[in-house]
C-alpha atoms as a PDB file:
ATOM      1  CA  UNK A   1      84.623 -63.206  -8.499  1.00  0.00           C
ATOM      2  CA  UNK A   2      84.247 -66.646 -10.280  1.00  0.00           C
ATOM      3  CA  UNK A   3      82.815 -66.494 -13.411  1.00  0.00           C
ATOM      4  CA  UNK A   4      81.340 -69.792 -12.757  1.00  0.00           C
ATOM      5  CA  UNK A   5      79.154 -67.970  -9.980  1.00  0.00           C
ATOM      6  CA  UNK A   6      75.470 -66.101 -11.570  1.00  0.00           C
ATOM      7  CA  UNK A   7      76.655 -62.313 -11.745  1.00  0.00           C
ATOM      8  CA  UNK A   8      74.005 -60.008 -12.363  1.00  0.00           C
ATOM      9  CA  UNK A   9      75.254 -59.066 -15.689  1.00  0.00           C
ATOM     10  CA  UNK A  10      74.270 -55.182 -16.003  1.00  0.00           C
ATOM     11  CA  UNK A  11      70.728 -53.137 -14.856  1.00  0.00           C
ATOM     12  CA  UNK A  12      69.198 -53.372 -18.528  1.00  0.00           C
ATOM     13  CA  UNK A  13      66.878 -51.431 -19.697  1.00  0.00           C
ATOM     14  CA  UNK A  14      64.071 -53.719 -21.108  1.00  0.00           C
ATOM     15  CA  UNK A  15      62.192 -50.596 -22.441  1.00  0.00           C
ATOM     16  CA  UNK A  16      59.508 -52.401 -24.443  1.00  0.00           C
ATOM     17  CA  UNK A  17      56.276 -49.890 -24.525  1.00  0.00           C
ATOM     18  CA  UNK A  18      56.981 -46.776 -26.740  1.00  0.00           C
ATOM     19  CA  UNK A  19      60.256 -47.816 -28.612  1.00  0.00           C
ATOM     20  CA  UNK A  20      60.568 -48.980 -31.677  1.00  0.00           C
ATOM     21  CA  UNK A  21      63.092 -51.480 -33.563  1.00  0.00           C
ATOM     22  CA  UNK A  22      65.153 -51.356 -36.691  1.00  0.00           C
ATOM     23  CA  UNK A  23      62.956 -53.499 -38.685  1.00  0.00           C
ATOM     24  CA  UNK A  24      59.590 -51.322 -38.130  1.00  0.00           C
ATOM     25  CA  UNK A  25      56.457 -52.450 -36.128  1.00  0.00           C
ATOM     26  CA  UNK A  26      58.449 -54.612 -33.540  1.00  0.00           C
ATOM     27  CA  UNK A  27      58.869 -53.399 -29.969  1.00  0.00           C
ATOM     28  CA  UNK A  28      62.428 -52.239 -29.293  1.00  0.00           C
ATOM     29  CA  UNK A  29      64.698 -53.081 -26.855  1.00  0.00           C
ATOM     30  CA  UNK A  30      66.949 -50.420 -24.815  1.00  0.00           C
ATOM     31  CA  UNK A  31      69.587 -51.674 -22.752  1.00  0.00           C
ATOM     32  CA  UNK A  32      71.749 -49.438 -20.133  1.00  0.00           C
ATOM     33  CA  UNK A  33      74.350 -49.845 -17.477  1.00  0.00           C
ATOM     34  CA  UNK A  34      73.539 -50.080 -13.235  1.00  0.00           C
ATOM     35  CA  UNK A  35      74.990 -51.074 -10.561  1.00  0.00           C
ATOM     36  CA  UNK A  36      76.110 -54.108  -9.977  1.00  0.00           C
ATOM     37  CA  UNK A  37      74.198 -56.624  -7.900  1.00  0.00           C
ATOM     38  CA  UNK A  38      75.943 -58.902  -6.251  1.00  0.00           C
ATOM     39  CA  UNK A  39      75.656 -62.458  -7.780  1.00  0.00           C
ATOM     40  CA  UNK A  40      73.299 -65.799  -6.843  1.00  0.00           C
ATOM     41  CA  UNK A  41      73.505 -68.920  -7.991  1.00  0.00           C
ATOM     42  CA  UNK A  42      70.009 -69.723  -7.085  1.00  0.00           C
ATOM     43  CA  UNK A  43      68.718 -68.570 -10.308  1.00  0.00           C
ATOM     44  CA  UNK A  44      70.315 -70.706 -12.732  1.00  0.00           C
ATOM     45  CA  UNK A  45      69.887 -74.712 -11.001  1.00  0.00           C
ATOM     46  CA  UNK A  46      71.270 -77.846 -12.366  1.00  0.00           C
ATOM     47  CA  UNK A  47      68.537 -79.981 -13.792  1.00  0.00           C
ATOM     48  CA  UNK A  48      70.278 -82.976 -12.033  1.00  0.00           C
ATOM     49  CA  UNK A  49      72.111 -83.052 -15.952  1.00  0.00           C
ATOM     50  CA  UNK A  50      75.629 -81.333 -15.899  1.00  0.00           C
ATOM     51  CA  UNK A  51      74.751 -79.842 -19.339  1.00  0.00           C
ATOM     52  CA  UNK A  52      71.132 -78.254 -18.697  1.00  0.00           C
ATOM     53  CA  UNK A  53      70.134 -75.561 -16.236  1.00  0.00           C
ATOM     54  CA  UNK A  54      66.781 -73.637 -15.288  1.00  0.00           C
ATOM     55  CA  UNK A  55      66.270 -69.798 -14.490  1.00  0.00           C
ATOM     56  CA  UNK A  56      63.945 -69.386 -12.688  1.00  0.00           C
ATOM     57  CA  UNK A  57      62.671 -66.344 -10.637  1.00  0.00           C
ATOM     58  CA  UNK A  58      59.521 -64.160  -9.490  1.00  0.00           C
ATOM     59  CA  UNK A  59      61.308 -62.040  -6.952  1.00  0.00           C
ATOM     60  CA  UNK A  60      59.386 -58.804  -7.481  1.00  0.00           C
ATOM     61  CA  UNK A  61      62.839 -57.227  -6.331  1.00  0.00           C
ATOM     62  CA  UNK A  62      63.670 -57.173  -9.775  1.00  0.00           C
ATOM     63  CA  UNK A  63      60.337 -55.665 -11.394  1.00  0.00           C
ATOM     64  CA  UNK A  64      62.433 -52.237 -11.359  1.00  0.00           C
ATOM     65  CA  UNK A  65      61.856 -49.641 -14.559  1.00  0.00           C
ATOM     66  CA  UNK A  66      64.792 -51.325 -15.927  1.00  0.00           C
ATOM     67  CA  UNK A  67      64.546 -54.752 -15.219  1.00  0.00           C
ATOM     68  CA  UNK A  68      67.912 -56.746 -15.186  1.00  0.00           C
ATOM     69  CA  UNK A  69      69.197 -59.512 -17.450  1.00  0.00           C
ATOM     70  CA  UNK A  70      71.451 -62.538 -15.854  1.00  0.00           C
ATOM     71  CA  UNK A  71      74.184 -64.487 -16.896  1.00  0.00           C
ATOM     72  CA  UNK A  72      75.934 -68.058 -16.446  1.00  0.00           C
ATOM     73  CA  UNK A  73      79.129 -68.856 -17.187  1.00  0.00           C
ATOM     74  CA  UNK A  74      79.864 -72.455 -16.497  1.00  0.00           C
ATOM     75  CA  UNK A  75      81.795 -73.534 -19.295  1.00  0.00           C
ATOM     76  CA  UNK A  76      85.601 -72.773 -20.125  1.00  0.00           C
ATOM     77  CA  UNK A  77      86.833 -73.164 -23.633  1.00  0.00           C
ATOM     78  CA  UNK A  78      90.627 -75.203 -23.150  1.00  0.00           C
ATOM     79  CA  UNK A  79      92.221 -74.529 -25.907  1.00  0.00           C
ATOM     80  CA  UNK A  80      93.641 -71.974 -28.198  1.00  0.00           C
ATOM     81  CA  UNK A  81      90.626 -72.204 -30.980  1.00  0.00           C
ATOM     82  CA  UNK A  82      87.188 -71.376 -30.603  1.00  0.00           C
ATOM     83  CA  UNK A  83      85.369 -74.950 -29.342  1.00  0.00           C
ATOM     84  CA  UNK A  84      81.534 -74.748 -31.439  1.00  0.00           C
ATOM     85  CA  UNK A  85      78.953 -73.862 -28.942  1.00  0.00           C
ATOM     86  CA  UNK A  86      75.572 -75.654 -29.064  1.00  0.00           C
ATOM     87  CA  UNK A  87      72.914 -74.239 -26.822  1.00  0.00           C
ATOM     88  CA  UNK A  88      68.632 -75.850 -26.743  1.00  0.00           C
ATOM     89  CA  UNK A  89      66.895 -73.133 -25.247  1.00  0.00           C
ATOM     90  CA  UNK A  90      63.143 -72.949 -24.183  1.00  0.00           C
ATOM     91  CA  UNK A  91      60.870 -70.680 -22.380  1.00  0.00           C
ATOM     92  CA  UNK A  92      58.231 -71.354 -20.313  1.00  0.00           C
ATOM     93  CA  UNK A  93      57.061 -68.664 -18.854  1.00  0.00           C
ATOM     94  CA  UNK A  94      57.497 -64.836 -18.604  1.00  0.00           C
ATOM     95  CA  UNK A  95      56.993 -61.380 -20.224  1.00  0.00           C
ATOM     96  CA  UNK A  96      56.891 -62.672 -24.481  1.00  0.00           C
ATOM     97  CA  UNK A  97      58.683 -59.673 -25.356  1.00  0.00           C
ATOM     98  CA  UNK A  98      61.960 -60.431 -22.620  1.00  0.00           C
ATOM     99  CA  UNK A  99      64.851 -61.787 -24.403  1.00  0.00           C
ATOM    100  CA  UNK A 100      66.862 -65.144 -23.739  1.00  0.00           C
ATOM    101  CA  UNK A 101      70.133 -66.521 -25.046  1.00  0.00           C
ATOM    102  CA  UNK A 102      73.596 -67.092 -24.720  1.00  0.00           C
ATOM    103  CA  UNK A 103      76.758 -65.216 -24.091  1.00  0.00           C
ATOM    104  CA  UNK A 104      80.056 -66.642 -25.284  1.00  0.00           C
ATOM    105  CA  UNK A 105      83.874 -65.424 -25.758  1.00  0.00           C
ATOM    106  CA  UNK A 106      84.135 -64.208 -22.643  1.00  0.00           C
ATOM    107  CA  UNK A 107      86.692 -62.447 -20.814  1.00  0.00           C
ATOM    108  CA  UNK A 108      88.089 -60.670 -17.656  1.00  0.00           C
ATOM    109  CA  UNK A 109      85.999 -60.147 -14.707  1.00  0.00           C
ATOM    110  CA  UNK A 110      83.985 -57.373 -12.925  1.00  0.00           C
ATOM    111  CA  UNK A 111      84.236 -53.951 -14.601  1.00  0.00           C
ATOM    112  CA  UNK A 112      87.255 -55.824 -16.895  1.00  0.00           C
ATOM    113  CA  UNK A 113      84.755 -58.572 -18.298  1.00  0.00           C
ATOM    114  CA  UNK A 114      83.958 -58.529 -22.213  1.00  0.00           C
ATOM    115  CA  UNK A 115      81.922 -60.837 -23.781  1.00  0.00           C
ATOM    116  CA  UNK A 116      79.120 -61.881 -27.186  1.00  0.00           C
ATOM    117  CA  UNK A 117      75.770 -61.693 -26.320  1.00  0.00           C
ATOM    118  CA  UNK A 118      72.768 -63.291 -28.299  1.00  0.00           C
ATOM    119  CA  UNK A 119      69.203 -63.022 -27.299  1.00  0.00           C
ATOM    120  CA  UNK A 120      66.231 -64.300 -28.878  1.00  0.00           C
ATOM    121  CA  UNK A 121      62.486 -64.018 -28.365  1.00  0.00           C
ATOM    122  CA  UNK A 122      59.755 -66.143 -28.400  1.00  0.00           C
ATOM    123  CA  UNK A 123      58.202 -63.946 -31.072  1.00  0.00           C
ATOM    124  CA  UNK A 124      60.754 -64.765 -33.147  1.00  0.00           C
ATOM    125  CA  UNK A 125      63.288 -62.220 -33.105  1.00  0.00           C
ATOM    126  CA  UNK A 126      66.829 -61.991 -32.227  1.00  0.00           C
ATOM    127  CA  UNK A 127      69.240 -59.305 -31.226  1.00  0.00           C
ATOM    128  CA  UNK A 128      73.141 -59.492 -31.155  1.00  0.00           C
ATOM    129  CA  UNK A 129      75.553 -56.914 -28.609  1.00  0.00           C
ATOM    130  CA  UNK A 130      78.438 -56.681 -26.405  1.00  0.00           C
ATOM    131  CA  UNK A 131      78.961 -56.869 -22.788  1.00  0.00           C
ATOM    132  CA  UNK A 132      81.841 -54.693 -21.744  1.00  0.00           C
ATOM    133  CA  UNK A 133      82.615 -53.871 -17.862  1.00  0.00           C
ATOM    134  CA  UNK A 134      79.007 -54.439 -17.226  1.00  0.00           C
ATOM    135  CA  UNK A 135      76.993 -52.029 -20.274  1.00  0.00           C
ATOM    136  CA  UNK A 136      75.564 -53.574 -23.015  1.00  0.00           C
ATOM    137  CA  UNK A 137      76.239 -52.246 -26.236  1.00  0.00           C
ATOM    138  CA  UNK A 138      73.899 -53.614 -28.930  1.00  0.00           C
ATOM    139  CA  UNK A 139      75.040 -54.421 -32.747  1.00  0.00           C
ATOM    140  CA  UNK A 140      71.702 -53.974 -34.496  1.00  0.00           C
ATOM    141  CA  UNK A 141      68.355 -53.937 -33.814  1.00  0.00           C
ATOM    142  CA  UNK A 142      65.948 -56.659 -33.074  1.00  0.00           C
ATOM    143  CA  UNK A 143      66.079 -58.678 -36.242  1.00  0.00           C
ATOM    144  CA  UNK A 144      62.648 -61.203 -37.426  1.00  0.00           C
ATOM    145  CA  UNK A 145      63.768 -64.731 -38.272  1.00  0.00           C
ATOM    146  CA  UNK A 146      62.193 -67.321 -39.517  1.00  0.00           C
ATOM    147  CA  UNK A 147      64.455 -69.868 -38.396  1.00  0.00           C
ATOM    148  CA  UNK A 148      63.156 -69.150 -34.838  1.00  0.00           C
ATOM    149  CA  UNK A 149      60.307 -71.133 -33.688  1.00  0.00           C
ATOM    150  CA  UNK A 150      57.542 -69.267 -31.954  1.00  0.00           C
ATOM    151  CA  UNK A 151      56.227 -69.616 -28.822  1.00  0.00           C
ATOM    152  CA  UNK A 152      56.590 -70.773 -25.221  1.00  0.00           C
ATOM    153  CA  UNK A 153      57.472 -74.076 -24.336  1.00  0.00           C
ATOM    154  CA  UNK A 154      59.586 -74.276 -27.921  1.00  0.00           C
ATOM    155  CA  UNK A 155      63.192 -75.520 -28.224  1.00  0.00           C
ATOM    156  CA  UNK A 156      65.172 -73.415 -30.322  1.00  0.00           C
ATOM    157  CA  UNK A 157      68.819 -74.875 -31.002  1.00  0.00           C
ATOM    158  CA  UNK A 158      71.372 -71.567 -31.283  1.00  0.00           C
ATOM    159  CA  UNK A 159      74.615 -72.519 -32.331  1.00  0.00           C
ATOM    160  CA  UNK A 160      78.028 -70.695 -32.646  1.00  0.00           C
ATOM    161  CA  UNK A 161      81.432 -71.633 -34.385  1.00  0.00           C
ATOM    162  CA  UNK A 162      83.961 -69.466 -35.363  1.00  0.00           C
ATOM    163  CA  UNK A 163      85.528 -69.418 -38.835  1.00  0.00           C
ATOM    164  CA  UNK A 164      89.209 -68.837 -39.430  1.00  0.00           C
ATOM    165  CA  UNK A 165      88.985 -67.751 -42.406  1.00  0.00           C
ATOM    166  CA  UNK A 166      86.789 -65.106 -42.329  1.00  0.00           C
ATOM    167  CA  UNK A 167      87.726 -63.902 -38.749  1.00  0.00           C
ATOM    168  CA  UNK A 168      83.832 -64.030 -37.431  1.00  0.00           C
ATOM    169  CA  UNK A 169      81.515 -66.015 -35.337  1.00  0.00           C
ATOM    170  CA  UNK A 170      78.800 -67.527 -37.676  1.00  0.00           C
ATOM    171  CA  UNK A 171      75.330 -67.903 -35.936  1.00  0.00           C
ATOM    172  CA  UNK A 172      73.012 -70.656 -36.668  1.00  0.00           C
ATOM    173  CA  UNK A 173      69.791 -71.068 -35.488  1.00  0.00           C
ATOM    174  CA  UNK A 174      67.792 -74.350 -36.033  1.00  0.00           C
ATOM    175  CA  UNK A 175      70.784 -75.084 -38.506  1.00  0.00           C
ATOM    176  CA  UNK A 176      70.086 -71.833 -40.917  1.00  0.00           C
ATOM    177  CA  UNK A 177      73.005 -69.694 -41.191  1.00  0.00           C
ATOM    178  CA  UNK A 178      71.545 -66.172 -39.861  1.00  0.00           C
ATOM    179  CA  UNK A 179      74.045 -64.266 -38.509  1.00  0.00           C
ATOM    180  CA  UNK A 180      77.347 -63.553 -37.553  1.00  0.00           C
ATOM    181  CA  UNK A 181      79.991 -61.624 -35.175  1.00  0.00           C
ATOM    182  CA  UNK A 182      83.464 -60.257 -35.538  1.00  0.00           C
ATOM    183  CA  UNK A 183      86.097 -61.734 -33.569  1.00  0.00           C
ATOM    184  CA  UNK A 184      87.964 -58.743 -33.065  1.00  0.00           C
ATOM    185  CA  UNK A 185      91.250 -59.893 -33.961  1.00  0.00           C
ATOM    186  CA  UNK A 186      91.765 -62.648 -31.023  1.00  0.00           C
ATOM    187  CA  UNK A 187      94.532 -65.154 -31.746  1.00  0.00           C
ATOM    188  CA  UNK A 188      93.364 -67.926 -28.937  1.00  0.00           C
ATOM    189  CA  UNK A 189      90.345 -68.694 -27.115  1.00  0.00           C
ATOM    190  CA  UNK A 190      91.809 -70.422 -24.682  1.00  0.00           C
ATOM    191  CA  UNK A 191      90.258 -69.656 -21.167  1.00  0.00           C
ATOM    192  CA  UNK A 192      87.347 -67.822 -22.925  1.00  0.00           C
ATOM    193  CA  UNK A 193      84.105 -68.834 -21.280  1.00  0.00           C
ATOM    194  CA  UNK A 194      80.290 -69.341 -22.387  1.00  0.00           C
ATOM    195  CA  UNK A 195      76.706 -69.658 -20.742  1.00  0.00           C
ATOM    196  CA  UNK A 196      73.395 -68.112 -20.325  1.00  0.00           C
ATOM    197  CA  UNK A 197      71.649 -65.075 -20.175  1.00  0.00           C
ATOM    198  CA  UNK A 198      68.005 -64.736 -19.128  1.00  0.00           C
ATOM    199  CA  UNK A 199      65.986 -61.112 -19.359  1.00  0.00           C
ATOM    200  CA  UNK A 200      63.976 -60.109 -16.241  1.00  0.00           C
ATOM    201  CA  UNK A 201      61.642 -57.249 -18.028  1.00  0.00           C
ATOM    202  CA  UNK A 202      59.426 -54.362 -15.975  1.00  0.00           C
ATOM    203  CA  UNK A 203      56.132 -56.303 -16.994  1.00  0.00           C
ATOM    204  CA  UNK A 204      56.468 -59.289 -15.768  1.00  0.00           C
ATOM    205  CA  UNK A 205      53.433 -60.559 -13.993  1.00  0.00           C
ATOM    206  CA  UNK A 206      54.735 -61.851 -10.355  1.00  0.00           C
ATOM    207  CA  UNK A 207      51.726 -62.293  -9.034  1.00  0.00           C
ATOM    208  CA  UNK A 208      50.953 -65.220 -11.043  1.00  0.00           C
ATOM    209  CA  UNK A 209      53.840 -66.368 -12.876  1.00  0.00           C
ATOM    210  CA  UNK A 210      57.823 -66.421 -12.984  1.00  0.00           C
ATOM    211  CA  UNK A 211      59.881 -66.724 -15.489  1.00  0.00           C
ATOM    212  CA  UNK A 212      61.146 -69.522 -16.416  1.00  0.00           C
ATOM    213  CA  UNK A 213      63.607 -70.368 -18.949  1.00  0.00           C
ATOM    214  CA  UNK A 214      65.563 -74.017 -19.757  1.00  0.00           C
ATOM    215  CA  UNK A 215      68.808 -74.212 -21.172  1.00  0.00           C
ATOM    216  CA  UNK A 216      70.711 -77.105 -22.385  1.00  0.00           C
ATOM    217  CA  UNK A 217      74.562 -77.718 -24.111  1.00  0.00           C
ATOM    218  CA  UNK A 218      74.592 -79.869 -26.484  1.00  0.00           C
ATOM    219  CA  UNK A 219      77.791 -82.054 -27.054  1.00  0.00           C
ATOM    220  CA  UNK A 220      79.522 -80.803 -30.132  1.00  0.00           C
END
């Protein structure tokens, strides 16, 4: 399947009543494997600008106990080191407590795909993981950040750039350092790809609203 197509990325489990996070008093996030939907790329649409895209949905076929999270791969890293990824994201609409981000370093398809996963909220939180075959693995727990800038209808700029030295992709947020992930050893990046993701949660309210989330590369 081309990556460049919106896959359904894995059934997650968007958990939020009941579970709690790392870091206390937040709600929790709980993410689990399902079967795979077959992809559309009516959710993500071209603003008309080659480098921004909208999800958009309120298809109550996805209000399921476990809610789904998307992703977008339309752009290919060409050549052997890791090209900085710039991404303004915003949300407009939706359940506060679904997450948003990016996924980057991606490869393989289907039940072979791997890729980084970063999600933020708009309640200022953020939560790092794994994508492998289609299950989400996370790497910590939802994490509060200051850098993040509360809210609907905020940009928030999330950058990542991997650091030769140190093996690891650094995280920025609004410019502050916050984060990182381990590269895992690759020696070229070459045909690794990056996008979107976009959380779908149980409580969103169809009847009268969608989500809606904008996202926009930024030339590096």
């Amino acid at each position: 399947m081309n990556i460049k197509s919106v896959m359904i990325l894995f059934a997650a489990v968007l958990l939020l009543a009941g579970c709690s996070s790392g870091n206390g008093d937040s709600d929790g996030v709980e993410i689990g494997g399902g079967n795979v939907v077959e992809g559309t790329s009516e959710l993500f649409e071209s603003s008309g600008d080659s480098l921004e895209y909208v999800f958009r949905t309120n298809d109550s076929r996805f209000l399921t106990p476990d809610g789904y999270t998307f992703w977008f791969s339309p752009f290919t890293n060409t050549g052997n080191s890791f090209k900085k990824f710039t991404v303004q994201l915003r949300k407009e609409s939706g359940d506060s407590n679904a997450g948003y981000g990016i996924v980057f370093c991606g490869t393989g398809r289907g039940a072979g795909c791997r890729m980084n996963c970063l999600l933020i909220k708009v309640t200022g939180e953020y939560l790092k993981g794994t994508v492998t075959g289609g299950a989400f693995e996370r790497t910590g727990d939802w994490t509060r950040c200051n850098s993040i800038i509360k809210g609907f209808s905020q940009t928030n700029t999330v950058s990542i750039e991997h650091d030769n030295a140190s093996r690891r992709f650094l995280v920025k947020i609004n410019g502050d350092d916050v984060d990182y992930f381990n590269d895992g050893g690759t020696s070229t990046f070459n045909g690794t790809y990056c996008g979107f993701a976009a959380v779908v949660s149980p409580h969103e309210d169809f009847e009268h609203d969608c989500v809606e989330v904008v996202y926009k590369k930024t030339e590096n």
